[in-house]
C-alpha atoms as a PDB file:
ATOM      1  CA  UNK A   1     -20.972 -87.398 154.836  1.00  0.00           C
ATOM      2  CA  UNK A   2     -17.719 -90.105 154.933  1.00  0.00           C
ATOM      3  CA  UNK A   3     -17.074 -90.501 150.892  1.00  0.00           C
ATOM      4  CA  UNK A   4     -18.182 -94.285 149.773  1.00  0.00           C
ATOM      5  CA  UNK A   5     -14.945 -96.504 148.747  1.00  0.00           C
ATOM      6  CA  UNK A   6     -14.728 -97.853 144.817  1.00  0.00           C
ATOM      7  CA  UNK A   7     -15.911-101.327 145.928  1.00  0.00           C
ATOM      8  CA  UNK A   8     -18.705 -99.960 148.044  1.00  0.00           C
ATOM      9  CA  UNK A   9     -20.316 -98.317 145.475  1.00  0.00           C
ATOM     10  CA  UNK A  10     -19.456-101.330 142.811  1.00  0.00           C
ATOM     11  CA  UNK A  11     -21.560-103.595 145.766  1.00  0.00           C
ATOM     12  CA  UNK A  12     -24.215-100.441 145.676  1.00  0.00           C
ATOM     13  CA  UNK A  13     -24.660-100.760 141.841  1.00  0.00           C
ATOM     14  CA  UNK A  14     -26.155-104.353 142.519  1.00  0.00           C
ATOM     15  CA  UNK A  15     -28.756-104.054 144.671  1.00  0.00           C
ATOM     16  CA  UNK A  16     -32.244-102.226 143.706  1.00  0.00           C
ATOM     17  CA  UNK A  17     -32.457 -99.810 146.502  1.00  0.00           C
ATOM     18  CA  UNK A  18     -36.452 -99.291 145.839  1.00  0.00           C
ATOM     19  CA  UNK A  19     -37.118-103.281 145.617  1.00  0.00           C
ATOM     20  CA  UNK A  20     -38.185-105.668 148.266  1.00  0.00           C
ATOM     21  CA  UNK A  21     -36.422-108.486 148.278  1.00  0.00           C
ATOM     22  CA  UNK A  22     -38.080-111.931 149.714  1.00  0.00           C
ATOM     23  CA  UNK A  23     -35.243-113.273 152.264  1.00  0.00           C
ATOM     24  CA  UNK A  24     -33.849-115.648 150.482  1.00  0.00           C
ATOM     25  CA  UNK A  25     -33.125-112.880 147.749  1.00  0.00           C
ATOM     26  CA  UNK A  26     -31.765-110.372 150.596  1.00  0.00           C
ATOM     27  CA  UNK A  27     -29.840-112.981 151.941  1.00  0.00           C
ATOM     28  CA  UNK A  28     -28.052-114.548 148.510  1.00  0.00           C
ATOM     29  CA  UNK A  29     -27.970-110.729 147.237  1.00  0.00           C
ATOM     30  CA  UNK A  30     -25.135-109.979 150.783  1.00  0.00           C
ATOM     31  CA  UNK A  31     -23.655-112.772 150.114  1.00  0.00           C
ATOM     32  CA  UNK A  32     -22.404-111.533 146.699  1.00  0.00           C
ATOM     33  CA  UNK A  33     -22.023-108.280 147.666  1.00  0.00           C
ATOM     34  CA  UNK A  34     -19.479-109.063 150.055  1.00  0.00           C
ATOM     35  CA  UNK A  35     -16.379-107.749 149.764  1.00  0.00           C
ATOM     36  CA  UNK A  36     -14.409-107.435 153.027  1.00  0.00           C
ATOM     37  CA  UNK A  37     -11.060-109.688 153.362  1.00  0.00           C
ATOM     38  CA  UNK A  38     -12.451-111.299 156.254  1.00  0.00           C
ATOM     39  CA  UNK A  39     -15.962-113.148 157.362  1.00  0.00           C
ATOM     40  CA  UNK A  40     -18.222-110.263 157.425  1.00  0.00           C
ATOM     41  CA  UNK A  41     -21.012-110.460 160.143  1.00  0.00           C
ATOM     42  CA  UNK A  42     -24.763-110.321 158.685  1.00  0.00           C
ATOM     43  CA  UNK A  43     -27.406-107.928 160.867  1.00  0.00           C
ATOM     44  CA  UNK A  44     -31.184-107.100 160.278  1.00  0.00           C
ATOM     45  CA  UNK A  45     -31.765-104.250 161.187  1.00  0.00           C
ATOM     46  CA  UNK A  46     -35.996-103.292 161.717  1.00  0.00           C
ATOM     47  CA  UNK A  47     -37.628-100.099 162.004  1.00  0.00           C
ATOM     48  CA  UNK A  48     -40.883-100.319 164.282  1.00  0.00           C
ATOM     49  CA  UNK A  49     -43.911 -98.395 164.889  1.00  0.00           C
ATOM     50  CA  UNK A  50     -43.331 -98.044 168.351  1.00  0.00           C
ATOM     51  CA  UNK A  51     -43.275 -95.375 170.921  1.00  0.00           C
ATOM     52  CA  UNK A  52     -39.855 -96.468 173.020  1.00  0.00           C
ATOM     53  CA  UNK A  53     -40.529 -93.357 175.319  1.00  0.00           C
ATOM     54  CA  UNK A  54     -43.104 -94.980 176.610  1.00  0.00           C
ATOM     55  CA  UNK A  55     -42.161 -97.940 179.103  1.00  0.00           C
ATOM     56  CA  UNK A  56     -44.322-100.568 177.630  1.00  0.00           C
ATOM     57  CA  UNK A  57     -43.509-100.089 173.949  1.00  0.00           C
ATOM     58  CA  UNK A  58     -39.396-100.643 175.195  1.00  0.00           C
ATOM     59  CA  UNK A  59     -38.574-103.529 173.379  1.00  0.00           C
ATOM     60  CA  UNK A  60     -35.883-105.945 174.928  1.00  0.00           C
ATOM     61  CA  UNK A  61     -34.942-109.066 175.338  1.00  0.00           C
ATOM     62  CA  UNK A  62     -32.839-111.954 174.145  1.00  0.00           C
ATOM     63  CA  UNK A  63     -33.139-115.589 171.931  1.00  0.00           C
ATOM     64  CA  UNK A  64     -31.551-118.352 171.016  1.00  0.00           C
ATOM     65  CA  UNK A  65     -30.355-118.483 167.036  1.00  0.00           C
ATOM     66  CA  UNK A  66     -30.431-121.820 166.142  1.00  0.00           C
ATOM     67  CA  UNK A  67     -27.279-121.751 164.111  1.00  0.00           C
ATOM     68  CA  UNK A  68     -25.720-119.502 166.041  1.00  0.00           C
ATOM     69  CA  UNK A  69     -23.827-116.547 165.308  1.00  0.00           C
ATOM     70  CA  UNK A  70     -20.421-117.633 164.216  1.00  0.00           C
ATOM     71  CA  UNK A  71     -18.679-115.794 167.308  1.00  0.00           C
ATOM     72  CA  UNK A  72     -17.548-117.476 170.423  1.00  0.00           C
ATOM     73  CA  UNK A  73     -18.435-115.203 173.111  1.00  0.00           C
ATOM     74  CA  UNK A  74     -16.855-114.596 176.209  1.00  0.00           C
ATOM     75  CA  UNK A  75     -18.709-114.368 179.445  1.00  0.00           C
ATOM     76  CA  UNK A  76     -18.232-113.327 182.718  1.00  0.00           C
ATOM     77  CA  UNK A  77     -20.214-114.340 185.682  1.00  0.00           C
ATOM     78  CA  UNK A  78     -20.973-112.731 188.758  1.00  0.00           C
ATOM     79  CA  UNK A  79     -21.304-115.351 191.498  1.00  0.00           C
ATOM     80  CA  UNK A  80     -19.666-117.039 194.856  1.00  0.00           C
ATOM     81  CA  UNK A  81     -19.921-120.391 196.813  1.00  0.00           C
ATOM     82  CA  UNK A  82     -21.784-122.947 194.588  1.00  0.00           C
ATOM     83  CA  UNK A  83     -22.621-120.647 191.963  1.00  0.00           C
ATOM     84  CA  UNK A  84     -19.501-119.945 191.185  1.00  0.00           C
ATOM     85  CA  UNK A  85     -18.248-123.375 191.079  1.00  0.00           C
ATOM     86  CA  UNK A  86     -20.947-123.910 188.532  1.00  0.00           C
ATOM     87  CA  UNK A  87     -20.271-121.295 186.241  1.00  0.00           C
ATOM     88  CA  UNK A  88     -17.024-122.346 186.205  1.00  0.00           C
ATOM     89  CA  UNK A  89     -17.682-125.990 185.057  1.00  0.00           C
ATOM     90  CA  UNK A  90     -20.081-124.865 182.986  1.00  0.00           C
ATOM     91  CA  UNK A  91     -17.684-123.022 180.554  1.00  0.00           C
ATOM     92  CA  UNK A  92     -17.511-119.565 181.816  1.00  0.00           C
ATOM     93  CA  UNK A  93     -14.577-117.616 180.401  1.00  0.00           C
ATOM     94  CA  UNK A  94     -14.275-115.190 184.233  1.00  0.00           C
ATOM     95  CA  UNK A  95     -15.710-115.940 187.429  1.00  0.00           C
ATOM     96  CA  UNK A  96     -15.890-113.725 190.475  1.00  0.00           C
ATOM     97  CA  UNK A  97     -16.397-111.157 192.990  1.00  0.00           C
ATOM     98  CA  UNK A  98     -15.587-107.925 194.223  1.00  0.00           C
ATOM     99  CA  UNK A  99     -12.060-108.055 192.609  1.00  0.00           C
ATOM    100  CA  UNK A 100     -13.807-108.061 189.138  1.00  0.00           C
ATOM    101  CA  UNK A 101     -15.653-104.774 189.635  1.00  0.00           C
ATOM    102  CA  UNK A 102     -12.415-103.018 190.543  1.00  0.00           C
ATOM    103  CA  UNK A 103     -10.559-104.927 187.780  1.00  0.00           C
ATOM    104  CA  UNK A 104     -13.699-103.534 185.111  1.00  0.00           C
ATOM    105  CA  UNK A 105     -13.217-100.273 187.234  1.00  0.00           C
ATOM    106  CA  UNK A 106      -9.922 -99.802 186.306  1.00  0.00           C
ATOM    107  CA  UNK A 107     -11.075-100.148 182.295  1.00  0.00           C
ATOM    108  CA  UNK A 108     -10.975-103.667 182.026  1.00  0.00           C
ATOM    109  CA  UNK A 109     -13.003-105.203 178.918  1.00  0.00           C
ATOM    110  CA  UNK A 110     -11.900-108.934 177.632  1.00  0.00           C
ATOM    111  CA  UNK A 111     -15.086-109.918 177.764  1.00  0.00           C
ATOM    112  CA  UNK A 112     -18.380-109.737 175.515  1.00  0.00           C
ATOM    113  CA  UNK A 113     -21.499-111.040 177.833  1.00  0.00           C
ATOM    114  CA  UNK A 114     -22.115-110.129 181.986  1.00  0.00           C
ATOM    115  CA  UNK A 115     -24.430-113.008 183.425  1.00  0.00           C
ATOM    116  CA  UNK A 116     -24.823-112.312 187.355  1.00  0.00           C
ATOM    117  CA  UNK A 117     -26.905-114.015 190.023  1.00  0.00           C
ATOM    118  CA  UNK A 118     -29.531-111.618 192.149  1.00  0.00           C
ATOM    119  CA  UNK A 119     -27.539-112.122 195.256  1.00  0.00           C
ATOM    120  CA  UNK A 120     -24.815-110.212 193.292  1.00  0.00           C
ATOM    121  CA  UNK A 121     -26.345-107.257 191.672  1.00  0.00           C
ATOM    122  CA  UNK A 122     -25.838-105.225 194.894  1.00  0.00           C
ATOM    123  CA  UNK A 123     -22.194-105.353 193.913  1.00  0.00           C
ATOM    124  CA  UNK A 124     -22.840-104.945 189.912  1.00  0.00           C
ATOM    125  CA  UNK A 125     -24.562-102.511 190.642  1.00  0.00           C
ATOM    126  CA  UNK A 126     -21.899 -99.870 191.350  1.00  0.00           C
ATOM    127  CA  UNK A 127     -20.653-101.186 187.094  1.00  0.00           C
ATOM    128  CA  UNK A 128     -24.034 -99.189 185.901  1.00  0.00           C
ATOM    129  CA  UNK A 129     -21.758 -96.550 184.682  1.00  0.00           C
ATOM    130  CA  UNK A 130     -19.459 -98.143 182.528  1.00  0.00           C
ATOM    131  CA  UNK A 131     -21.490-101.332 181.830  1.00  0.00           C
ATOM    132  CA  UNK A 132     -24.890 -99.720 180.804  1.00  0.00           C
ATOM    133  CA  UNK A 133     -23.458 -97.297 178.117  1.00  0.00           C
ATOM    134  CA  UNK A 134     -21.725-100.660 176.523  1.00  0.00           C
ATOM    135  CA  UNK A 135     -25.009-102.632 176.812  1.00  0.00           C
ATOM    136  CA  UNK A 136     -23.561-105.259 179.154  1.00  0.00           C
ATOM    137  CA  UNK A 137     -25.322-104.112 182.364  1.00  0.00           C
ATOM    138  CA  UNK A 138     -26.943-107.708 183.462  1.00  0.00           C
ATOM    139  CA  UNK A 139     -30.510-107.725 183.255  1.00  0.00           C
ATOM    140  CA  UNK A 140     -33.405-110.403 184.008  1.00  0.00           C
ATOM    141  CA  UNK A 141     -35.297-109.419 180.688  1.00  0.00           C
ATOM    142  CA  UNK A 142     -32.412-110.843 178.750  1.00  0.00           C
ATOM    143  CA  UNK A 143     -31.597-113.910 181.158  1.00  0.00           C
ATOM    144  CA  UNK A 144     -28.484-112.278 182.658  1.00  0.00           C
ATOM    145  CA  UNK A 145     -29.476-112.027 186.096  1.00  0.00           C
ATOM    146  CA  UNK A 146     -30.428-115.559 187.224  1.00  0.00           C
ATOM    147  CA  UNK A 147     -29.250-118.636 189.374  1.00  0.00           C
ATOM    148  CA  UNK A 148     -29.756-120.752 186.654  1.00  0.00           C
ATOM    149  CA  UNK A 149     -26.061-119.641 185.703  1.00  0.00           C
ATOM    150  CA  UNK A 150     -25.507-123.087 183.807  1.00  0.00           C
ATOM    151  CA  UNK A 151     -28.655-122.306 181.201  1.00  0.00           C
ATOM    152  CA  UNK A 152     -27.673-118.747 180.759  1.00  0.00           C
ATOM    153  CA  UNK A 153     -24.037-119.522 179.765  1.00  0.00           C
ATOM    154  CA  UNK A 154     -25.120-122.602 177.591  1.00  0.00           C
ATOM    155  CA  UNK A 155     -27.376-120.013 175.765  1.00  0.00           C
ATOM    156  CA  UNK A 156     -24.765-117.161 175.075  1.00  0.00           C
ATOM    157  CA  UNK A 157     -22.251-119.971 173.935  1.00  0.00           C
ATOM    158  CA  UNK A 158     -25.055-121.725 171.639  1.00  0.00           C
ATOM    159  CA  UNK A 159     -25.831-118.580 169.974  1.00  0.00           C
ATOM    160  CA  UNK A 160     -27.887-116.212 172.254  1.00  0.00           C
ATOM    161  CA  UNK A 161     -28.291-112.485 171.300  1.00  0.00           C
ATOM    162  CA  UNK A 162     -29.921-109.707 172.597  1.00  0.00           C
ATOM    163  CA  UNK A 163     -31.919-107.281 171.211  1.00  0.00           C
ATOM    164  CA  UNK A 164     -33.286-103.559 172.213  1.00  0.00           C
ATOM    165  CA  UNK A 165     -34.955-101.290 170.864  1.00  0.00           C
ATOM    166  CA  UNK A 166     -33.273 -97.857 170.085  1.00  0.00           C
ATOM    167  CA  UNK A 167     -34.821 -94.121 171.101  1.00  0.00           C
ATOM    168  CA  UNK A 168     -35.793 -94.095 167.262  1.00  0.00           C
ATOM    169  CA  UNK A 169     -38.032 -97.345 167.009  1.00  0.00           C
ATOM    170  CA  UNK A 170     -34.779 -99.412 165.403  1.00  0.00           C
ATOM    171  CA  UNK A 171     -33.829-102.913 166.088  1.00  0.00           C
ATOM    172  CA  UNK A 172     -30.402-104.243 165.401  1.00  0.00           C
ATOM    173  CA  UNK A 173     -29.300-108.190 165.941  1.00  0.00           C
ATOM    174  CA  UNK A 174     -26.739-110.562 163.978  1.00  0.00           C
ATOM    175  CA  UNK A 175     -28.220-113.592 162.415  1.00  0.00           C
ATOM    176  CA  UNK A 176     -24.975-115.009 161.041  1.00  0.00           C
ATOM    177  CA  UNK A 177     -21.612-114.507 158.971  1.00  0.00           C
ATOM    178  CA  UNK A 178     -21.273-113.959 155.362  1.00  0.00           C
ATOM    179  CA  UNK A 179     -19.955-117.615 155.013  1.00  0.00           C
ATOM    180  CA  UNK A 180     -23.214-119.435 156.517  1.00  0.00           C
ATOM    181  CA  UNK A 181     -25.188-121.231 154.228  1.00  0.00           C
ATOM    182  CA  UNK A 182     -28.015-119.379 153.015  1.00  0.00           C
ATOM    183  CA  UNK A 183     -30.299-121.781 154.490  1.00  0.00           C
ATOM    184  CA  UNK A 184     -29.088-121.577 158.058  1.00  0.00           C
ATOM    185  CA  UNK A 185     -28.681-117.356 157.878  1.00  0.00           C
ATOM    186  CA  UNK A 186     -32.632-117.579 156.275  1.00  0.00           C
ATOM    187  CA  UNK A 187     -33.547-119.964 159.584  1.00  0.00           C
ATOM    188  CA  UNK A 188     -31.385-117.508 161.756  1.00  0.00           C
ATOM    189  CA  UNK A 189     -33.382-114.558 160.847  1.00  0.00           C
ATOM    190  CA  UNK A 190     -36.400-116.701 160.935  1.00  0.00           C
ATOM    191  CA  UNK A 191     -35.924-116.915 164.892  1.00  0.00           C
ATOM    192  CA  UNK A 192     -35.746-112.732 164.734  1.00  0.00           C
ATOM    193  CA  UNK A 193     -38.772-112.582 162.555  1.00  0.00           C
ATOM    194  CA  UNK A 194     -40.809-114.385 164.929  1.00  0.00           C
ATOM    195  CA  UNK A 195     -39.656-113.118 168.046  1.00  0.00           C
ATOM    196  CA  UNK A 196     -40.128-109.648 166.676  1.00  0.00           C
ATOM    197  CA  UNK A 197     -43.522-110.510 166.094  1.00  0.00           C
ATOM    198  CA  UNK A 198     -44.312-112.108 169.634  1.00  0.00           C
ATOM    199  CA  UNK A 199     -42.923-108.943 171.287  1.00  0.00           C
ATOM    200  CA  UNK A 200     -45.184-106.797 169.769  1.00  0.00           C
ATOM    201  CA  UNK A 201     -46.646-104.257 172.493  1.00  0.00           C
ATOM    202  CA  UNK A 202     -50.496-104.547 172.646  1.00  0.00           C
ATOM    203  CA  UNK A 203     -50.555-100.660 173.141  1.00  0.00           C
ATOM    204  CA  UNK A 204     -48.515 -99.903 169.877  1.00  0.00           C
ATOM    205  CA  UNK A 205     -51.091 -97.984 167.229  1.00  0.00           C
ATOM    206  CA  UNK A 206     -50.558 -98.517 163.555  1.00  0.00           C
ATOM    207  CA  UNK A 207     -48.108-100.602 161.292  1.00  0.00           C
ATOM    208  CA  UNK A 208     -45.978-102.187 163.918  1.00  0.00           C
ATOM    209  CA  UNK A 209     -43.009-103.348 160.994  1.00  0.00           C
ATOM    210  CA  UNK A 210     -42.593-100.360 159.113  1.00  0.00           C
ATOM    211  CA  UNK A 211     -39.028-101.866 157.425  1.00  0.00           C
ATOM    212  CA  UNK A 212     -36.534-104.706 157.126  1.00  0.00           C
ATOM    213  CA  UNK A 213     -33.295-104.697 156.081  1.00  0.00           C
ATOM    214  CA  UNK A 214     -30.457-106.806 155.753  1.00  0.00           C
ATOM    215  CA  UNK A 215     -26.764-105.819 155.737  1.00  0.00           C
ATOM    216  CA  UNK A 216     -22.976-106.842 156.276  1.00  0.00           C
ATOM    217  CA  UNK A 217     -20.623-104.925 158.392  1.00  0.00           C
ATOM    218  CA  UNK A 218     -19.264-103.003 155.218  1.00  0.00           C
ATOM    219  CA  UNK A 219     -21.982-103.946 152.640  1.00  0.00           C
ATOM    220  CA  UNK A 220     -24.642-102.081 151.262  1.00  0.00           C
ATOM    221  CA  UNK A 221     -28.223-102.687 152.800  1.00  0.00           C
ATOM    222  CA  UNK A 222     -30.989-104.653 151.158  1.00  0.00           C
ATOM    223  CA  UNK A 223     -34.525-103.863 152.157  1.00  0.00           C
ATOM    224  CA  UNK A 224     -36.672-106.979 152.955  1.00  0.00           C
ATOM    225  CA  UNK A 225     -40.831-107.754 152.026  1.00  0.00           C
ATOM    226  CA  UNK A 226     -42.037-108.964 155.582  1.00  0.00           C
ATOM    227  CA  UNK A 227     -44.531-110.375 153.587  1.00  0.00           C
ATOM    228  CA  UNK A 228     -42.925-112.302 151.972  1.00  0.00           C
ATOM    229  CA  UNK A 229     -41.659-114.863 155.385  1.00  0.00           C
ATOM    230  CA  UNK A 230     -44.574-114.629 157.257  1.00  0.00           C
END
């Protein structure tokens, strides 16, 4: 196990690691135990009582934070004639073809979301092998394959994440950075909370929320009452 650092365990010493917090505790209690030299991202991370081997308990998708998460993303977009033209005026960072897939090919990776239209996911396609592993293979359950291309790329510029759920029944998304104000992070992970709950899978047996918890990128995590924001 890697050997905690002196202000780790200082951040450690302030947080009850047997007590649930109510959010807006969680939330002010991150906030003070920051102590990275730069704007630390904020994740909740939720443990469910789901079966992800099974193909209707796989959790995924994507929403809309309404504050954002305090990182411009860059996005790429798969599309030609029209569709191109429109990604391009509406804000998209790449636009393109067949040259992109050899460009990714050859290891490039300046970008952080892959929106494509269906027309091109013939030619994606041959990126499952590199994109998948990174989580940026386009897919219609998150709004990434689409000819709306102007909605999709207003989304992932507004503040869109995307969420899935991992062989052991975790979820992991950002709702924010350490210098938010409490109110918007609590309203960020508000949006999570409730899509969590909406995305429930009718077949999953038993407590579906078994834990919430709240953490910065080098912080120490703080367990959340679900109870407590529902």
């Amino acid at each position: 196990m890697a050997k905690k650092g002196k202000q780790y365990l200082a951040a450690l010493e302030k947080v009850d690691v047997e007590k649930l917090y109510t959010v807006e505790e969680a939330v002010a209690l991150i906030k003070e135990t920051s102590f990275a030299k730069f704007d630390e991202t904020i994740e909740v991370a939720y443990r469910l009582g789901v079966d992800p081997k099974k193909a209707d308990q796989q959790i995924r998708g994507a929403v809309v934070l309404p504050n954002g998460t305090g990182k411009t993303q860059k996005v790429l977009v798969f599309a030609k004639g029209d569709k191109a033209k429109e990604a391009e005026a509406a804000g998209a960072d790449y636009v393109g073809e067949a040259e992109l897939v050899q460009k990714i090919n050859g290891g490039w990776f300046d970008f952080d979301v892959v929106v494509a239209t269906p027309d091109m996911m013939a030619e994606v396609g041959r990126l499952g092998r590199v994109l998948g592993p990174k989580g940026l293979m386009p897919n219609p359950k998150t709004g990434t394959v689409t000819m709306d291309v102007t909605k999709a790329i207003n989304e992932i510029k507004a503040g869109k994440v995307t969420y899935r759920v991992d062989k052991a029944g975790n979820v992991h998304a950002p709702i924010g950075k350490v210098s938010f104000d409490t109110a918007k992070l609590i309203e960020n992970f508000g949006t999570i909370n409730d899509t969590m709950l909406k995305v429930k899978p009718s077949t999953a047996k038993g407590q579906y929320i078994k834990n919430i918890s709240i953490t910065s990128t080098f912080g120490p995590g703080v367990k959340v009452d679900a109870n407590t924001f529902a």
